[in-house]
PDB file of N, CA and C in Angstrom:
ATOM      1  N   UNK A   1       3.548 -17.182 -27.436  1.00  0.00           N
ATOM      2  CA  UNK A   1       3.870 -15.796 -27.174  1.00  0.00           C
ATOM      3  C   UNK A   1       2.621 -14.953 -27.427  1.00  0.00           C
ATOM      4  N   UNK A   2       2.317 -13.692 -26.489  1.00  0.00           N
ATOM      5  CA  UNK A   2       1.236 -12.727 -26.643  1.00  0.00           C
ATOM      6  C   UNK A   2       1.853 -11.933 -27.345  1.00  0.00           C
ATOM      7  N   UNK A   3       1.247 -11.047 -28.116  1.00  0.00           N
ATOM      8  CA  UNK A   3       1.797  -9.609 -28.394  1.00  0.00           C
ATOM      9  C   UNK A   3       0.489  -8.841 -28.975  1.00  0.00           C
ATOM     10  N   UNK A   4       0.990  -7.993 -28.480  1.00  0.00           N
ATOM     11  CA  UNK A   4      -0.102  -6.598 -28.145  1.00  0.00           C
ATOM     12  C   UNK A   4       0.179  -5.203 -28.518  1.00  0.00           C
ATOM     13  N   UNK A   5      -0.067  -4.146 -28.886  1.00  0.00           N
ATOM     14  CA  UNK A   5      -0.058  -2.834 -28.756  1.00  0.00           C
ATOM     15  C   UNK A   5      -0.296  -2.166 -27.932  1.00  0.00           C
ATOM     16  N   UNK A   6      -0.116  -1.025 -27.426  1.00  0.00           N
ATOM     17  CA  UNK A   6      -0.203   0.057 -26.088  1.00  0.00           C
ATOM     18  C   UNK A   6       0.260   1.136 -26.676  1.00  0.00           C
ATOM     19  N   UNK A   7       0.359   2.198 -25.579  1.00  0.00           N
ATOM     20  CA  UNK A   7       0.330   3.390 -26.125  1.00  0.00           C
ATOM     21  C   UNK A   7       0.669   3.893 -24.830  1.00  0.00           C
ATOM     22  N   UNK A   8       1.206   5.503 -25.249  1.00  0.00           N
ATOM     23  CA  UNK A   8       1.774   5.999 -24.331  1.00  0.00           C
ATOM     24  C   UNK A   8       1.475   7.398 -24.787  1.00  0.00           C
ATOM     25  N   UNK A   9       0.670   7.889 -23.411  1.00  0.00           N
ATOM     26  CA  UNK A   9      -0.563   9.040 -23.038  1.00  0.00           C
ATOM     27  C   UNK A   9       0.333  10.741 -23.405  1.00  0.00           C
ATOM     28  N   UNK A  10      -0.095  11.242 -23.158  1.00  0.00           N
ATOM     29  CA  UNK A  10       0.224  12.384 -23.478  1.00  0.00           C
ATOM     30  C   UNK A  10       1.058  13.289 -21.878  1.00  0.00           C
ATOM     31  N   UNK A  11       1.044  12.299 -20.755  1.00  0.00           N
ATOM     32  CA  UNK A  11       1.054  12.804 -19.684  1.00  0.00           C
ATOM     33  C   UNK A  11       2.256  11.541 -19.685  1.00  0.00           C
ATOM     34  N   UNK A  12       2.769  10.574 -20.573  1.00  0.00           N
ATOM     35  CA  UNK A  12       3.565   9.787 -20.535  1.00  0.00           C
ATOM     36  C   UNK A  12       3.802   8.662 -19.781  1.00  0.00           C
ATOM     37  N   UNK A  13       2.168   8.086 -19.299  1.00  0.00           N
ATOM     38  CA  UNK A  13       1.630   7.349 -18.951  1.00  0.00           C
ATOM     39  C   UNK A  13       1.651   5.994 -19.761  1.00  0.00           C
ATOM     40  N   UNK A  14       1.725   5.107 -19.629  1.00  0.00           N
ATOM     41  CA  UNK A  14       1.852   3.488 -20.470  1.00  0.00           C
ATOM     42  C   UNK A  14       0.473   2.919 -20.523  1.00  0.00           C
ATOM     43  N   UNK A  15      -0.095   2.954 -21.298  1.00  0.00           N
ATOM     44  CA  UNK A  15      -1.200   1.645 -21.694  1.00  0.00           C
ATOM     45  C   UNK A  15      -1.347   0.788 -21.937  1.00  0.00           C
ATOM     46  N   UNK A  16      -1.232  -0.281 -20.702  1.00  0.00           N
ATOM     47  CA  UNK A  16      -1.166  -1.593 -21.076  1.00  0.00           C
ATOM     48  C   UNK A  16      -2.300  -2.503 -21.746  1.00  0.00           C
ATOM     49  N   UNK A  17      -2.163  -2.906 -22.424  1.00  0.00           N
ATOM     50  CA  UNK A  17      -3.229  -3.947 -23.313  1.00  0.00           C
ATOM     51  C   UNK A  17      -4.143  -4.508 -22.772  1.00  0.00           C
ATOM     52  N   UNK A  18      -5.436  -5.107 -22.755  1.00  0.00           N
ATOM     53  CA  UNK A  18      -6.110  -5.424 -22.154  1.00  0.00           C
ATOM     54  C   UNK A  18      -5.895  -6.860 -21.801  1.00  0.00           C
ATOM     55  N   UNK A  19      -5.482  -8.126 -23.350  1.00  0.00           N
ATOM     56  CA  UNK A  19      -5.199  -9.098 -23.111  1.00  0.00           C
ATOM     57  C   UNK A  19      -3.991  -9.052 -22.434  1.00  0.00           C
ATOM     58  N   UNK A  20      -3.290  -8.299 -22.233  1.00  0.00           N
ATOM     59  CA  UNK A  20      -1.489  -8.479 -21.464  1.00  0.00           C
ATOM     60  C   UNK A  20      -2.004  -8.231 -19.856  1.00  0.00           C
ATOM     61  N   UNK A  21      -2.736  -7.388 -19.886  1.00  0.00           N
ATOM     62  CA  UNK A  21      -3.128  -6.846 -18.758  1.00  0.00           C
ATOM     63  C   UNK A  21      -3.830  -7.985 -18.046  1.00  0.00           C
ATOM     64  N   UNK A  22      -4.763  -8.975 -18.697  1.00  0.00           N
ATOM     65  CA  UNK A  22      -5.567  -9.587 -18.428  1.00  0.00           C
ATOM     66  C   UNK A  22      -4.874 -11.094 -17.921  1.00  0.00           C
ATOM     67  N   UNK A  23      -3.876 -11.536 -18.885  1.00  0.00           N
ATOM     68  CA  UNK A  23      -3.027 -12.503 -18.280  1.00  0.00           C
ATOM     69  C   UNK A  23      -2.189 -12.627 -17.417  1.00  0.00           C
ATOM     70  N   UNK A  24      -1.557 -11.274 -17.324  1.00  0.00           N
ATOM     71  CA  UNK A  24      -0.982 -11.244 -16.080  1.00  0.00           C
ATOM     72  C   UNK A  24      -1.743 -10.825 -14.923  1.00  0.00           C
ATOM     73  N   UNK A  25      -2.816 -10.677 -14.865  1.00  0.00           N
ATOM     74  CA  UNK A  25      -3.593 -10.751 -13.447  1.00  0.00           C
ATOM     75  C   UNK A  25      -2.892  -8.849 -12.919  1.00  0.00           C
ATOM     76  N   UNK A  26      -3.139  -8.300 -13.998  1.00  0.00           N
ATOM     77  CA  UNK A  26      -2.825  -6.700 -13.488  1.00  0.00           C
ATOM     78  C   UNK A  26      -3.913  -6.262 -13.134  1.00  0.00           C
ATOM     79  N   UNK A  27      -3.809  -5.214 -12.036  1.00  0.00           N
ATOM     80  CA  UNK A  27      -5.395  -4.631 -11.372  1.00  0.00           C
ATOM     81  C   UNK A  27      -4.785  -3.218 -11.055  1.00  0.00           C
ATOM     82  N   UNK A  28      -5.763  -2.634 -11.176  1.00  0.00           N
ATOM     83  CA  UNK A  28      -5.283  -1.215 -11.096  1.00  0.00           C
ATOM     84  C   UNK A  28      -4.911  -0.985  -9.992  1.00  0.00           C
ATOM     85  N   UNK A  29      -3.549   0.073  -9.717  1.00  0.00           N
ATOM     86  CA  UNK A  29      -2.997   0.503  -8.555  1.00  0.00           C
ATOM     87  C   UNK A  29      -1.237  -0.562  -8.471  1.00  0.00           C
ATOM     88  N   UNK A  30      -1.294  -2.214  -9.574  1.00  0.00           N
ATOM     89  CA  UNK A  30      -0.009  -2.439  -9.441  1.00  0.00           C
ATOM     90  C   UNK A  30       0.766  -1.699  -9.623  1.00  0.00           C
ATOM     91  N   UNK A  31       2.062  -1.709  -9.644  1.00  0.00           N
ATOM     92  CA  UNK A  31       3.288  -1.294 -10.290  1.00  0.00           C
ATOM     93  C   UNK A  31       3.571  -2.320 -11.459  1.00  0.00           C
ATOM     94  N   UNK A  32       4.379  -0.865 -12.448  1.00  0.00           N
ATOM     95  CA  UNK A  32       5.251  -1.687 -13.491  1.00  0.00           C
ATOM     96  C   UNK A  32       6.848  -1.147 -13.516  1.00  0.00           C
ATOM     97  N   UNK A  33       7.686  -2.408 -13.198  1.00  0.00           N
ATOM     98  CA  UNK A  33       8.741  -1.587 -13.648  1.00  0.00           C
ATOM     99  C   UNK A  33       9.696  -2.135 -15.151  1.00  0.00           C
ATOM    100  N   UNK A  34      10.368  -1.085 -15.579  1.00  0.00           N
ATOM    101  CA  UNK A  34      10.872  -1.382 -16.789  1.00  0.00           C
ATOM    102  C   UNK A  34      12.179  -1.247 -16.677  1.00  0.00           C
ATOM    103  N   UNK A  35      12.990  -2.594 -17.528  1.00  0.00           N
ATOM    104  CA  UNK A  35      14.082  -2.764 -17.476  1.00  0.00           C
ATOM    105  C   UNK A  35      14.600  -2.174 -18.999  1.00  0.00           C
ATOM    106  N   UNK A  36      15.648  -1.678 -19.694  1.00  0.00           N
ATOM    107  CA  UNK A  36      16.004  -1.187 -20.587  1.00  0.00           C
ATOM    108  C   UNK A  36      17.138  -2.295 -20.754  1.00  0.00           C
ATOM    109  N   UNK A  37      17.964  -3.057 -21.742  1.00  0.00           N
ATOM    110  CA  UNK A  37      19.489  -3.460 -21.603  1.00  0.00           C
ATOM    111  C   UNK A  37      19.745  -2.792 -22.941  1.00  0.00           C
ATOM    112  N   UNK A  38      21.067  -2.859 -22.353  1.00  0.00           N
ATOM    113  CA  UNK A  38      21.879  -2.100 -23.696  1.00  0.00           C
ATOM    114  C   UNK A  38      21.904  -2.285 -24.688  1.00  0.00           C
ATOM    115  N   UNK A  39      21.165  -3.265 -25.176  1.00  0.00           N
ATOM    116  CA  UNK A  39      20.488  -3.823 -26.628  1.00  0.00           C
ATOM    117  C   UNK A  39      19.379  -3.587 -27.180  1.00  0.00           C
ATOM    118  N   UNK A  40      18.588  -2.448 -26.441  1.00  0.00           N
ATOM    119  CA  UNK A  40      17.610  -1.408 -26.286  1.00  0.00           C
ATOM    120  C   UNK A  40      16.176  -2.399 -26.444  1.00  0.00           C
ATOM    121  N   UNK A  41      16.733  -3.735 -25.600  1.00  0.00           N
ATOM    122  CA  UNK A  41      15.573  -4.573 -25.319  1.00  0.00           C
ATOM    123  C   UNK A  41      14.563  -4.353 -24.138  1.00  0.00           C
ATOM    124  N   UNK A  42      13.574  -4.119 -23.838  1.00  0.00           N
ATOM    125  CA  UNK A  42      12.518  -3.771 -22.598  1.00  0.00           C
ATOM    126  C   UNK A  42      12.105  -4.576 -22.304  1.00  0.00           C
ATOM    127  N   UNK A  43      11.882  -4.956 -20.783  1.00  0.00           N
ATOM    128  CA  UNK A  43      11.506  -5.888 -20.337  1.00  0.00           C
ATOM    129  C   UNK A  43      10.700  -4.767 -19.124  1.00  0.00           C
ATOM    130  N   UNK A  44       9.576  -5.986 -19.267  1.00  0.00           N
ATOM    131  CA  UNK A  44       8.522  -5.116 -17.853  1.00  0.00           C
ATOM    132  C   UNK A  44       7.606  -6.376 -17.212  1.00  0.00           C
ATOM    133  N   UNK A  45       7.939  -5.725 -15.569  1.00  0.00           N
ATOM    134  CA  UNK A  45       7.769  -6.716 -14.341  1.00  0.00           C
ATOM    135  C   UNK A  45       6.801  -5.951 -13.841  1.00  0.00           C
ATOM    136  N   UNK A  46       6.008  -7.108 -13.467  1.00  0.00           N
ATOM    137  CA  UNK A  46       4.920  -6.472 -12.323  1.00  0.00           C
ATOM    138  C   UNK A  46       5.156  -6.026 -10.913  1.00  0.00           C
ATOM    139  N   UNK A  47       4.743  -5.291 -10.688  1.00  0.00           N
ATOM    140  CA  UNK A  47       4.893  -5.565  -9.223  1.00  0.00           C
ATOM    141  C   UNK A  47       3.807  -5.560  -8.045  1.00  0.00           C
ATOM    142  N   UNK A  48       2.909  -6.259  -7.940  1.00  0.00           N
ATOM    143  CA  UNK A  48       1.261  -6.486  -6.984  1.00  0.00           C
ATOM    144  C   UNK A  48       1.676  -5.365  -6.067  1.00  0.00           C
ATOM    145  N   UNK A  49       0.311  -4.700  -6.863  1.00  0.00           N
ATOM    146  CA  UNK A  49       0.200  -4.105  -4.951  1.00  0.00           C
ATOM    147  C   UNK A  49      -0.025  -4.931  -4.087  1.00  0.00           C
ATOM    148  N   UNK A  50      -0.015  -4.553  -2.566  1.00  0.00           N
ATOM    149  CA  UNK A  50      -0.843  -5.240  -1.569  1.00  0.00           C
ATOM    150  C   UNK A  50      -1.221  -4.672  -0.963  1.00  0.00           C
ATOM    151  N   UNK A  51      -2.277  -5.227  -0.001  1.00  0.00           N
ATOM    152  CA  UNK A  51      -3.180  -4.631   0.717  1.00  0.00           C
ATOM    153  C   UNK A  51      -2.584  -4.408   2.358  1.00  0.00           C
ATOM    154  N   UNK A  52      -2.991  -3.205   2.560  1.00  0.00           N
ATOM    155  CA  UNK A  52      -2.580  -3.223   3.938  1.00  0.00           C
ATOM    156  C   UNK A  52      -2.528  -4.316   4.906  1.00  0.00           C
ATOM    157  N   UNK A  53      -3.551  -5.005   5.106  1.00  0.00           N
ATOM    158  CA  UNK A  53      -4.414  -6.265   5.839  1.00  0.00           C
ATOM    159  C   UNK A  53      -3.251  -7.057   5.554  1.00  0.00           C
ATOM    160  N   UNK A  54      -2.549  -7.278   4.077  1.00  0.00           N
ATOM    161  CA  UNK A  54      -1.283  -8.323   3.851  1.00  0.00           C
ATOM    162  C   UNK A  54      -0.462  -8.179   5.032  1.00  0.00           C
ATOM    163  N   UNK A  55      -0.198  -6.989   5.387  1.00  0.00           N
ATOM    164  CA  UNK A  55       1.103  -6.548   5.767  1.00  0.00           C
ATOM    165  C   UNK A  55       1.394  -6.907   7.480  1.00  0.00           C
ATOM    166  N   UNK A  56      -0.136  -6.935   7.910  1.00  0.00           N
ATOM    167  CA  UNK A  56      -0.089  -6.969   9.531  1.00  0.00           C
ATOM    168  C   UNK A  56       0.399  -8.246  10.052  1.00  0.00           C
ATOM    169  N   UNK A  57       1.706  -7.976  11.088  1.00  0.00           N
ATOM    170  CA  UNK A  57       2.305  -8.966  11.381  1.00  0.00           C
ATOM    171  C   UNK A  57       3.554  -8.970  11.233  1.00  0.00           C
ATOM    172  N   UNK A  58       4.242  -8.035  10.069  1.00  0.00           N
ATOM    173  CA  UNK A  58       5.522  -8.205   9.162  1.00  0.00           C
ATOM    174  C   UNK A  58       6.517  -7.445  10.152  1.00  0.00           C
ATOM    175  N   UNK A  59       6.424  -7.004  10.835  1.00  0.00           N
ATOM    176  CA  UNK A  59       7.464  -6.145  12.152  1.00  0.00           C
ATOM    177  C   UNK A  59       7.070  -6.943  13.354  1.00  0.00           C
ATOM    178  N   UNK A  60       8.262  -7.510  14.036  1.00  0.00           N
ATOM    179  CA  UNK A  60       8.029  -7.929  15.343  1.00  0.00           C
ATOM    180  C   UNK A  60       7.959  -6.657  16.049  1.00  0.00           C
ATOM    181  N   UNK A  61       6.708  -7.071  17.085  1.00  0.00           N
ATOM    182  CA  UNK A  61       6.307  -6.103  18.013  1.00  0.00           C
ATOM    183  C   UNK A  61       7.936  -5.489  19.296  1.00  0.00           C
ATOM    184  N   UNK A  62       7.537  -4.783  19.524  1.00  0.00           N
ATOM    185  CA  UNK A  62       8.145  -3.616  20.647  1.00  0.00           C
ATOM    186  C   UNK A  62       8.193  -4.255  21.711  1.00  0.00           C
ATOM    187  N   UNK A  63       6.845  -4.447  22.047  1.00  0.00           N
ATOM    188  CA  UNK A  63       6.223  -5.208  23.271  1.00  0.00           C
ATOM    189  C   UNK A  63       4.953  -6.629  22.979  1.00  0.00           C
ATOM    190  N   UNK A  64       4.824  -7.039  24.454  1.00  0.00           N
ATOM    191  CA  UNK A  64       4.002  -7.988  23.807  1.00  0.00           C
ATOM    192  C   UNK A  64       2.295  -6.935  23.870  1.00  0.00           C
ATOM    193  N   UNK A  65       1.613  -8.012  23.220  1.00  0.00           N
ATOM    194  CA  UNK A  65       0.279  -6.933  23.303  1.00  0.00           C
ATOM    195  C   UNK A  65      -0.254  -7.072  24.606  1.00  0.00           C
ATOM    196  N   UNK A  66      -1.282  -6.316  25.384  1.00  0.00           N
ATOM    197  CA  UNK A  66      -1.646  -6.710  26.384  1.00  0.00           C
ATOM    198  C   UNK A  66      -3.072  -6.896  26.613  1.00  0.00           C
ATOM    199  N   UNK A  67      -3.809  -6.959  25.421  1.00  0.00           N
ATOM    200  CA  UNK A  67      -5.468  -7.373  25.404  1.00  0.00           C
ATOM    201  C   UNK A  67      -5.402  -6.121  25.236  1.00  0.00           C
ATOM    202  N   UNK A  68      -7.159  -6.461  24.354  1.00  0.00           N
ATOM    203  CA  UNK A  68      -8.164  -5.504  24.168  1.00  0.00           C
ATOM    204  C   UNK A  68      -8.701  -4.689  25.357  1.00  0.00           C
ATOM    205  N   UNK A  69      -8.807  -5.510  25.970  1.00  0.00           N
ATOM    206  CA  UNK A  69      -9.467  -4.516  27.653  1.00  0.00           C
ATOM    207  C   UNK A  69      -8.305  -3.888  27.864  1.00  0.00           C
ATOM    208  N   UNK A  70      -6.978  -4.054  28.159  1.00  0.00           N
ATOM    209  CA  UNK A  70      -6.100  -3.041  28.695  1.00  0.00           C
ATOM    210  C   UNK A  70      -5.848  -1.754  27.488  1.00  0.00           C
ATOM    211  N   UNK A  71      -5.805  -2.067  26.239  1.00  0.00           N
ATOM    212  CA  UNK A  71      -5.797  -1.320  25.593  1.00  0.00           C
ATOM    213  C   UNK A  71      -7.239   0.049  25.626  1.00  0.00           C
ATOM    214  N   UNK A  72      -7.855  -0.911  25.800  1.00  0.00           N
ATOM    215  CA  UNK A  72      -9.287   0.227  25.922  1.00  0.00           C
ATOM    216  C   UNK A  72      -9.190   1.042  26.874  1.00  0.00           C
ATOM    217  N   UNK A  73      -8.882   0.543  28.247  1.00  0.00           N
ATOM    218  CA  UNK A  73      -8.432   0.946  29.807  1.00  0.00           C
ATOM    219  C   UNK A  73      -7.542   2.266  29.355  1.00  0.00           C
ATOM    220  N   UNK A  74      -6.327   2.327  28.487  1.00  0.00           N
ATOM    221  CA  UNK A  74      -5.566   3.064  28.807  1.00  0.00           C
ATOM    222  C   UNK A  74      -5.819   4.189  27.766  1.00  0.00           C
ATOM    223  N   UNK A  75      -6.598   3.563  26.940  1.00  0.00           N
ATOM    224  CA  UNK A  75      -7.633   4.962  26.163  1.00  0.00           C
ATOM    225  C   UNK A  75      -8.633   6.085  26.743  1.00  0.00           C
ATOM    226  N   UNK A  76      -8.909   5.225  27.540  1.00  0.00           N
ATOM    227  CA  UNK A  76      -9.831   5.931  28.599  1.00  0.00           C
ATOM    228  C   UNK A  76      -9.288   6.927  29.546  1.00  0.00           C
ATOM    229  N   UNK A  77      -8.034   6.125  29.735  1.00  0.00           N
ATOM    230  CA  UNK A  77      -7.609   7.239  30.881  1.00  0.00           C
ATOM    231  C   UNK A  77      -6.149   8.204  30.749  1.00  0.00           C
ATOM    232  N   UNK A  78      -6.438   8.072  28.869  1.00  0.00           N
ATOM    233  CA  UNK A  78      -5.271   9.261  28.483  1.00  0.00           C
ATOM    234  C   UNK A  78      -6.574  10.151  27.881  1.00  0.00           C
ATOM    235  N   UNK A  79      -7.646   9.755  27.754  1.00  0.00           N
ATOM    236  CA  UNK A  79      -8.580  10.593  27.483  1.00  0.00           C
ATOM    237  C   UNK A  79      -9.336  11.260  28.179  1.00  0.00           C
ATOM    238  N   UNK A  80      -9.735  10.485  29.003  1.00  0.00           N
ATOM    239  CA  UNK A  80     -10.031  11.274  30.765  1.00  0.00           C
ATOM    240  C   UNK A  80      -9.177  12.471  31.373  1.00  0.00           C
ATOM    241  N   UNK A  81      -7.221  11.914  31.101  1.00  0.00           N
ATOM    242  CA  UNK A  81      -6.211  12.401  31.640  1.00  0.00           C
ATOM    243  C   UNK A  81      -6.390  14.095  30.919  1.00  0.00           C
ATOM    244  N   UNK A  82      -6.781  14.132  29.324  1.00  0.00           N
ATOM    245  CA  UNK A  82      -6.768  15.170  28.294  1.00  0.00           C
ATOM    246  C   UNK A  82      -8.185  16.250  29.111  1.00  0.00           C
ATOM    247  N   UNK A  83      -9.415  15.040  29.426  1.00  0.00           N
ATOM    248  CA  UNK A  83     -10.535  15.941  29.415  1.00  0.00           C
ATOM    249  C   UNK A  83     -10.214  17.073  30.793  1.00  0.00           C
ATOM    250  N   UNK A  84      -9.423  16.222  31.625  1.00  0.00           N
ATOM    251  CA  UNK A  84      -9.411  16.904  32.818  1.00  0.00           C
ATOM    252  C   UNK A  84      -8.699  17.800  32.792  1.00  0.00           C
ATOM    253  N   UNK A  85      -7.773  17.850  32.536  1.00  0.00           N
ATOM    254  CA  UNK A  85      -6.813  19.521  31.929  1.00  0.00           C
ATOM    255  C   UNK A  85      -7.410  20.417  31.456  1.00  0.00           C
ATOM    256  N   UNK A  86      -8.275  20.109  30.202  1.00  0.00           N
ATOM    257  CA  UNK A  86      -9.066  20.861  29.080  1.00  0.00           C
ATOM    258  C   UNK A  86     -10.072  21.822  30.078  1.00  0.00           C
ATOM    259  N   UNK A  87     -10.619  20.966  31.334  1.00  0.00           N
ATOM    260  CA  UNK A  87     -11.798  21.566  31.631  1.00  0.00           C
ATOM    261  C   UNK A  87     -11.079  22.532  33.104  1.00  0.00           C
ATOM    262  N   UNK A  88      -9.984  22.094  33.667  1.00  0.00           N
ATOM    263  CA  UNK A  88      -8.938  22.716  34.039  1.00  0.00           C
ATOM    264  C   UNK A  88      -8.366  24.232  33.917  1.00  0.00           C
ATOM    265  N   UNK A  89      -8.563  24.015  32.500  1.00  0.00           N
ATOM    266  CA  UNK A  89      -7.332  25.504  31.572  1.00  0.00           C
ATOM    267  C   UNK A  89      -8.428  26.194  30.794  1.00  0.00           C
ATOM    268  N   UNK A  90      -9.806  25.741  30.901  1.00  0.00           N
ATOM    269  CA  UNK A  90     -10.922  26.652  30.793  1.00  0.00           C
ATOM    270  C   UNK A  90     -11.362  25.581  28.616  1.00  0.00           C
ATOM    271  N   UNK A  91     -10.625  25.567  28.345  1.00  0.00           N
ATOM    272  CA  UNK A  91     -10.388  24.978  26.821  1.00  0.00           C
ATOM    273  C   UNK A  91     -12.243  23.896  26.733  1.00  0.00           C
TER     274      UNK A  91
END
């Protein structure tokens, strides 16, 4: 068993220990959440952040993709579509 001291900030912030912090592989920006039971026992879970980059993939698409070139193609010509109005309506 670890056990450690912490402290709790003036803004009521939690300070986790360095060795607690350190074994559980905490990095700044996780989550902690805290469980209370009615035996006024605390229990606290990590929760990893992740990185955006994790996430890509996790929603099936709408559509299928249709390449980089068509995607570029149709950048071009909602941007073209914008310039030509703009220069149109005086803007």
């Amino acid at each position: 068993m670890i056990e450690a001291s912490g402290r709790v900030t003036g803004k009521g912030q939690v300070q986790v220990p360095k060795k607690i912090g350190d074994f559980l592989g905490i990095k700044s920006g996780d989550g902690l959440v805290f469980r209370l039971s009615p035996h006024r026992t605390l229990t606290v879970h990590v929760r990893k952040a992740r990185r955006l980059s994790e996430l890509a993939g996790c929603l099936p698409p709408k559509r299928p993709f249709p390449g980089i070139a068509e995607e570029e193609d149709a950048a071009r010509r909602k941007y073209a579509g914008k310039a030509a109005w703009m220069l149109k309506n005086g803007n």
